[in-house]
Each structure stands twice: as C-alpha cells, then as structure tokens.
N, C-alpha and C. Protein backbone atom coordinates (compact mmCIF):
# COMPACT_ATOMS: atom_id res chain seq x y z
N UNK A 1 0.83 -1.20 0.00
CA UNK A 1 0.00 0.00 0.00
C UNK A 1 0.87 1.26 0.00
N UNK A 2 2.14 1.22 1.09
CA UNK A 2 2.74 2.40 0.78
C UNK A 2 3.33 2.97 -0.59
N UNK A 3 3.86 1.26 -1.26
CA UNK A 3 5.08 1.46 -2.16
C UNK A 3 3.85 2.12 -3.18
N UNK A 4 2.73 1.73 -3.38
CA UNK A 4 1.35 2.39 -4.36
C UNK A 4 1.56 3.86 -4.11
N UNK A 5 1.17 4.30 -3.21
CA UNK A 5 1.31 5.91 -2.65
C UNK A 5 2.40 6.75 -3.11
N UNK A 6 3.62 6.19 -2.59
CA UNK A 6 4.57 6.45 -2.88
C UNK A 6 4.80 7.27 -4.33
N UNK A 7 4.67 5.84 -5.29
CA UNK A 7 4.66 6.07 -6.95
C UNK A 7 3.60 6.87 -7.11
N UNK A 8 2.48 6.65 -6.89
CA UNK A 8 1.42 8.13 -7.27
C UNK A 8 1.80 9.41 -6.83
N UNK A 9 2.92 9.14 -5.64
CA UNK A 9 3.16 10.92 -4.77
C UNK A 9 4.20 10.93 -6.22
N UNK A 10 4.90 10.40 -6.56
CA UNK A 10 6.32 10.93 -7.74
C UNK A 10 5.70 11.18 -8.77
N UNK A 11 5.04 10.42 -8.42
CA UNK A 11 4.08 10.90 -10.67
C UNK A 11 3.04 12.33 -10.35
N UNK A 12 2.33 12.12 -8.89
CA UNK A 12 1.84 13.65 -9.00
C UNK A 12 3.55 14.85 -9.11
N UNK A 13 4.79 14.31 -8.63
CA UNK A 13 5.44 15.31 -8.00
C UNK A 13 5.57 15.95 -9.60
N UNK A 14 6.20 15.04 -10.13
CA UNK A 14 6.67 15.08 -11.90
C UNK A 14 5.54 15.76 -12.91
N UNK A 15 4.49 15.65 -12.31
CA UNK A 15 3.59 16.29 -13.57
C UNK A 15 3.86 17.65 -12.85
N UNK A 16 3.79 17.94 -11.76
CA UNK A 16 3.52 19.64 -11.03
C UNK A 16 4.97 19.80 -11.58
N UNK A 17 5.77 19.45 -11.95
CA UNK A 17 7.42 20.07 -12.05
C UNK A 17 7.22 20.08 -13.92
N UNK A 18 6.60 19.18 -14.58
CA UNK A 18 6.55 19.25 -15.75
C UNK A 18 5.36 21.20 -16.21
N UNK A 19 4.35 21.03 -15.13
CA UNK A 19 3.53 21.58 -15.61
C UNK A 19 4.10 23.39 -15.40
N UNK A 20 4.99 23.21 -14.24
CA UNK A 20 5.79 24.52 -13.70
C UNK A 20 6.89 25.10 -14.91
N UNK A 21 7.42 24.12 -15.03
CA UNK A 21 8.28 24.56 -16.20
C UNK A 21 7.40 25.08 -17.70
N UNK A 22 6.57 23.94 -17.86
CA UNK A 22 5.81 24.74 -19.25
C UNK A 22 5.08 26.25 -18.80
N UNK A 23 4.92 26.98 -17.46
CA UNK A 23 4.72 27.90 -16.93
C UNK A 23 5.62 29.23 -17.06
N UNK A 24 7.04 28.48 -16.66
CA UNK A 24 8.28 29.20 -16.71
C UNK A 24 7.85 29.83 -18.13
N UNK A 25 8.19 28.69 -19.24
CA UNK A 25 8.73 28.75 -20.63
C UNK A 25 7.31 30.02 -21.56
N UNK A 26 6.32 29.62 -20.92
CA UNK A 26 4.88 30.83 -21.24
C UNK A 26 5.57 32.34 -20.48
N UNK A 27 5.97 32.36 -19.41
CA UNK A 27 6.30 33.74 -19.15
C UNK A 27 7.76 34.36 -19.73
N UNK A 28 8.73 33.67 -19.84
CA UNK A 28 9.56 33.94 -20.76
C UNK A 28 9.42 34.63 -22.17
N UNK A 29 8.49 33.94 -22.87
CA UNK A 29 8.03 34.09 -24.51
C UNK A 29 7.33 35.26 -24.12
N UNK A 30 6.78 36.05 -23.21
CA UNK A 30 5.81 37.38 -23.13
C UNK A 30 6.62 37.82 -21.69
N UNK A 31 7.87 37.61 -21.78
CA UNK A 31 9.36 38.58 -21.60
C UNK A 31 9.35 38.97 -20.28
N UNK A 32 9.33 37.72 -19.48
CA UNK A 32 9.84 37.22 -18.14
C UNK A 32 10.66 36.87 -18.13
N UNK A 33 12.21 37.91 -17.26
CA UNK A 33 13.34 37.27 -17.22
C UNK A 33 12.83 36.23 -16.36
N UNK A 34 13.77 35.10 -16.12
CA UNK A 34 13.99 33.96 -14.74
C UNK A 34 15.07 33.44 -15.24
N UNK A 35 15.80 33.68 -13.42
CA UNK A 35 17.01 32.97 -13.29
C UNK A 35 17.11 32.15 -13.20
N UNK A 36 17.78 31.22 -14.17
CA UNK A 36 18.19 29.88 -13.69
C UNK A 36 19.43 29.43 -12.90
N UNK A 37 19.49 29.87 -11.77
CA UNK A 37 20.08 29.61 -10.39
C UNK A 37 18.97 28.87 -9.34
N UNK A 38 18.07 30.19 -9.56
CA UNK A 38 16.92 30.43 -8.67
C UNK A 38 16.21 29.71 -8.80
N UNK A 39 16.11 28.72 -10.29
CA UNK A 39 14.61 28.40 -10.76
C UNK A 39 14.21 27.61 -9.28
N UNK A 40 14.36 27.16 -8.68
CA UNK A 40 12.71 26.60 -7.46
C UNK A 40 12.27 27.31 -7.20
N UNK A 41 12.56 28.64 -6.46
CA UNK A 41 11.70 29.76 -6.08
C UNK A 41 11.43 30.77 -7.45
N UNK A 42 11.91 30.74 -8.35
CA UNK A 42 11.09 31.17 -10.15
C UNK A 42 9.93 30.40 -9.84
N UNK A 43 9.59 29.16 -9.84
CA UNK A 43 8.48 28.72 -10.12
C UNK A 43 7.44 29.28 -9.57
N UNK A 44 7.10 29.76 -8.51
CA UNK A 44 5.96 30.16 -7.98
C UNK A 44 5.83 31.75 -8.42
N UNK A 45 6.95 32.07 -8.68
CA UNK A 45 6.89 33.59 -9.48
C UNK A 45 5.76 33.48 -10.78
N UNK A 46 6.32 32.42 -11.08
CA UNK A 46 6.46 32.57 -12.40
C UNK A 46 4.98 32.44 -12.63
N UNK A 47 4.07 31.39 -11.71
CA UNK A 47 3.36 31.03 -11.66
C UNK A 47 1.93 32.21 -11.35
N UNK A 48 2.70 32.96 -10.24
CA UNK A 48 1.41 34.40 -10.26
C UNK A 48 1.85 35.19 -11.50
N UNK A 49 2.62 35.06 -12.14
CA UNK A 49 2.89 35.74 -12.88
C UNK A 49 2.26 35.37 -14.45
N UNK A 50 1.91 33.96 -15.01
CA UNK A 50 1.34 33.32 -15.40
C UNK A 50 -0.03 33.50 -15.62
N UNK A 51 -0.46 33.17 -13.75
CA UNK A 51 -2.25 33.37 -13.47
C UNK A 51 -2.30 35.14 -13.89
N UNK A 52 -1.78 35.86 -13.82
CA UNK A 52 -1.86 37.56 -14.17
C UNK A 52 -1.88 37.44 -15.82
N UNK A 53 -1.06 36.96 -16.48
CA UNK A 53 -0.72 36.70 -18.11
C UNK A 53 -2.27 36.58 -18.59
N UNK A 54 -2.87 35.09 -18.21
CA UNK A 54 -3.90 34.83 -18.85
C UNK A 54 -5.08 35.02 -18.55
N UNK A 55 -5.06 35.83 -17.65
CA UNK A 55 -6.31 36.58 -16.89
C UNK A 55 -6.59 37.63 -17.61
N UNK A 56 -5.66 38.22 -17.60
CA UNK A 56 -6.01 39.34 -18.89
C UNK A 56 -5.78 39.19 -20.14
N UNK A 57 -5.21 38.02 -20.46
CA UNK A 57 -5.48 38.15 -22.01
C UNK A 57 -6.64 37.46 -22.49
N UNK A 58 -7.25 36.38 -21.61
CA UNK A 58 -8.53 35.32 -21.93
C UNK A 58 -9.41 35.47 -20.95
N UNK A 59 -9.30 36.24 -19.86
CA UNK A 59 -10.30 36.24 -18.85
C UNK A 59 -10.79 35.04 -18.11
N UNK A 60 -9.55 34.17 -18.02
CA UNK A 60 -9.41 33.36 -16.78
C UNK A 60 -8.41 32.99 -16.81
N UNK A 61 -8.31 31.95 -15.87
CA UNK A 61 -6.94 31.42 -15.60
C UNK A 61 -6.42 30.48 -15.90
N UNK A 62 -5.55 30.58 -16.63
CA UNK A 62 -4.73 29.30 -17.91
C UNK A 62 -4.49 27.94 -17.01
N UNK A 63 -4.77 27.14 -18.12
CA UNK A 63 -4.80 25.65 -17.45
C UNK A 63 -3.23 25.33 -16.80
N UNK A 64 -2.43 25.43 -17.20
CA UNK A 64 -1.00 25.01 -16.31
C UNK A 64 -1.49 25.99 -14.94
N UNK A 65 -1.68 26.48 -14.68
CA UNK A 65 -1.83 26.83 -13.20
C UNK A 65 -2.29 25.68 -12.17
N UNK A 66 -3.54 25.24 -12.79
CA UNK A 66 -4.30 24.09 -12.33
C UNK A 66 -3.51 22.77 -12.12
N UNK A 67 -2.89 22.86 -13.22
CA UNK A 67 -2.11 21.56 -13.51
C UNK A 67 -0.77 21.54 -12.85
N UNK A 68 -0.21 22.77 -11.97
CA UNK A 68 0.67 22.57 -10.94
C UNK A 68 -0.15 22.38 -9.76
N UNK A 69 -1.21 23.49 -9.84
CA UNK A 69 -1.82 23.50 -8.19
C UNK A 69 -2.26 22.08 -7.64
N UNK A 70 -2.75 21.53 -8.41
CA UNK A 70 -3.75 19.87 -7.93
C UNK A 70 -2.64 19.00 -8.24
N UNK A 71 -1.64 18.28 -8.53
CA UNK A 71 -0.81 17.43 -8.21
C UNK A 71 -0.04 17.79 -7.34
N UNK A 72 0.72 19.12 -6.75
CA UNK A 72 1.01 19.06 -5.73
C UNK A 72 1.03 19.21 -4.54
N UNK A 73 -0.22 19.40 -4.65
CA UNK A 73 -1.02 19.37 -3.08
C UNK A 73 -2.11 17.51 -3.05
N UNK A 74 -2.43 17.35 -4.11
CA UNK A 74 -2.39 15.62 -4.52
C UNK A 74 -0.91 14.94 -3.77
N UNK A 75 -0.34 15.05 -4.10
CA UNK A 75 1.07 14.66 -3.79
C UNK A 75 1.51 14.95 -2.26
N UNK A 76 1.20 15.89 -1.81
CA UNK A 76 1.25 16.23 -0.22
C UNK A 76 0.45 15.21 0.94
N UNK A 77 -0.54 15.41 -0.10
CA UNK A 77 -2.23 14.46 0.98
C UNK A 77 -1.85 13.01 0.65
N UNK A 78 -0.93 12.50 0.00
CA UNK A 78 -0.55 11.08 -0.42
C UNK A 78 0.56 11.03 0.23
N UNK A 79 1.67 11.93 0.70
CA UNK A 79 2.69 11.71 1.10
C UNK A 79 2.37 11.23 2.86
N UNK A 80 1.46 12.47 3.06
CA UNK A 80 0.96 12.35 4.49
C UNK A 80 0.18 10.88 4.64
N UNK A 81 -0.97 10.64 3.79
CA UNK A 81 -1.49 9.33 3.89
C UNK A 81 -0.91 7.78 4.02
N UNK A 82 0.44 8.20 3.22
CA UNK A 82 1.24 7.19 3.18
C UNK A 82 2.22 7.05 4.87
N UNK A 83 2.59 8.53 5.28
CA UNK A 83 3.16 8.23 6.80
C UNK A 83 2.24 7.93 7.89
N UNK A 84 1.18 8.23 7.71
CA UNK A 84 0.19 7.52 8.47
C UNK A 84 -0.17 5.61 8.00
N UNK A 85 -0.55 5.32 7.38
CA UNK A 85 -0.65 4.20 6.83
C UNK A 85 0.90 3.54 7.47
N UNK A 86 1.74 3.92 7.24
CA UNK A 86 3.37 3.63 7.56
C UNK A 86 3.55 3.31 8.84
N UNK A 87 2.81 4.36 10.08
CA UNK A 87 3.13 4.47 11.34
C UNK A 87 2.12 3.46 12.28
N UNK A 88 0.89 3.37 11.34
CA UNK A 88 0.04 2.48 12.49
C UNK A 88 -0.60 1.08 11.51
C-alpha cells in the first residue's frame, strides 16, 4: 500500500514540475526574465505571474496553473497518507 502511494506521490510530484516549467517557458516568450540559479523559487513567481498573463489576455486562468496546483497538493495528501498508513 505504501510502495502504491509512494509512486502516485512521484508521478503527481513530476507532472507539477513538468507543468511549472511549461509555466516558466509561457512567461519567458511574453518577456519574463527567470534565473536559472533560482529556478525553485522562479516557479511560484512565475506562476502568479502566469495566473496575471492569462487573466487578462482570456479572462481566466490558464490551465498550467491548475495543472501545478492539484498534483502538488495531490502529492502532499498522499505523502501524508502514506506516513500515516506507515506508522500504524
């Protein structure tokens, strides 16, 4: 049961890191510097910076937002489920 959890917490972790970067690469092209030193803390920049992008250009909020927000908080509630499951 854990080792299940586990692999669903990495595959949620990997899509939120896949979906962050295609985030990055949208604010770049409409001329967002980001450092790549920094990039872990870029990502969440990048990310209000993103939800601001397509808010005003489409009047909501572009799907990669979503697609970081819900796998890694998916990934949190599985990590936790799994140390519980683990401990008792």
């Amino acid at each position: 049961m854990v080792a299940l959890l586990s692999i669903t917490a990495a595959a949620c972790m990997i899509w939120a890191v896949v979906a962050g970067l295609m985030a990055i690469h949208y604010c770049q092209v409409h001329g967002t510097t980001v450092n790549p030193v920094l990039l872990r803390w870029e990502v969440l920049r990048c990310l209000s910076i993103y939800r601001k992008l397509t808010r005003e250009s489409t009047g909501h909020v572009g799907p990669l937002f979503y697609h970081y927000l819900v796998p890694i908080n998916a990934a949190l509630v599985l990590v936790i489920i799994g140390l519980i499951v683990k401990i008792s």
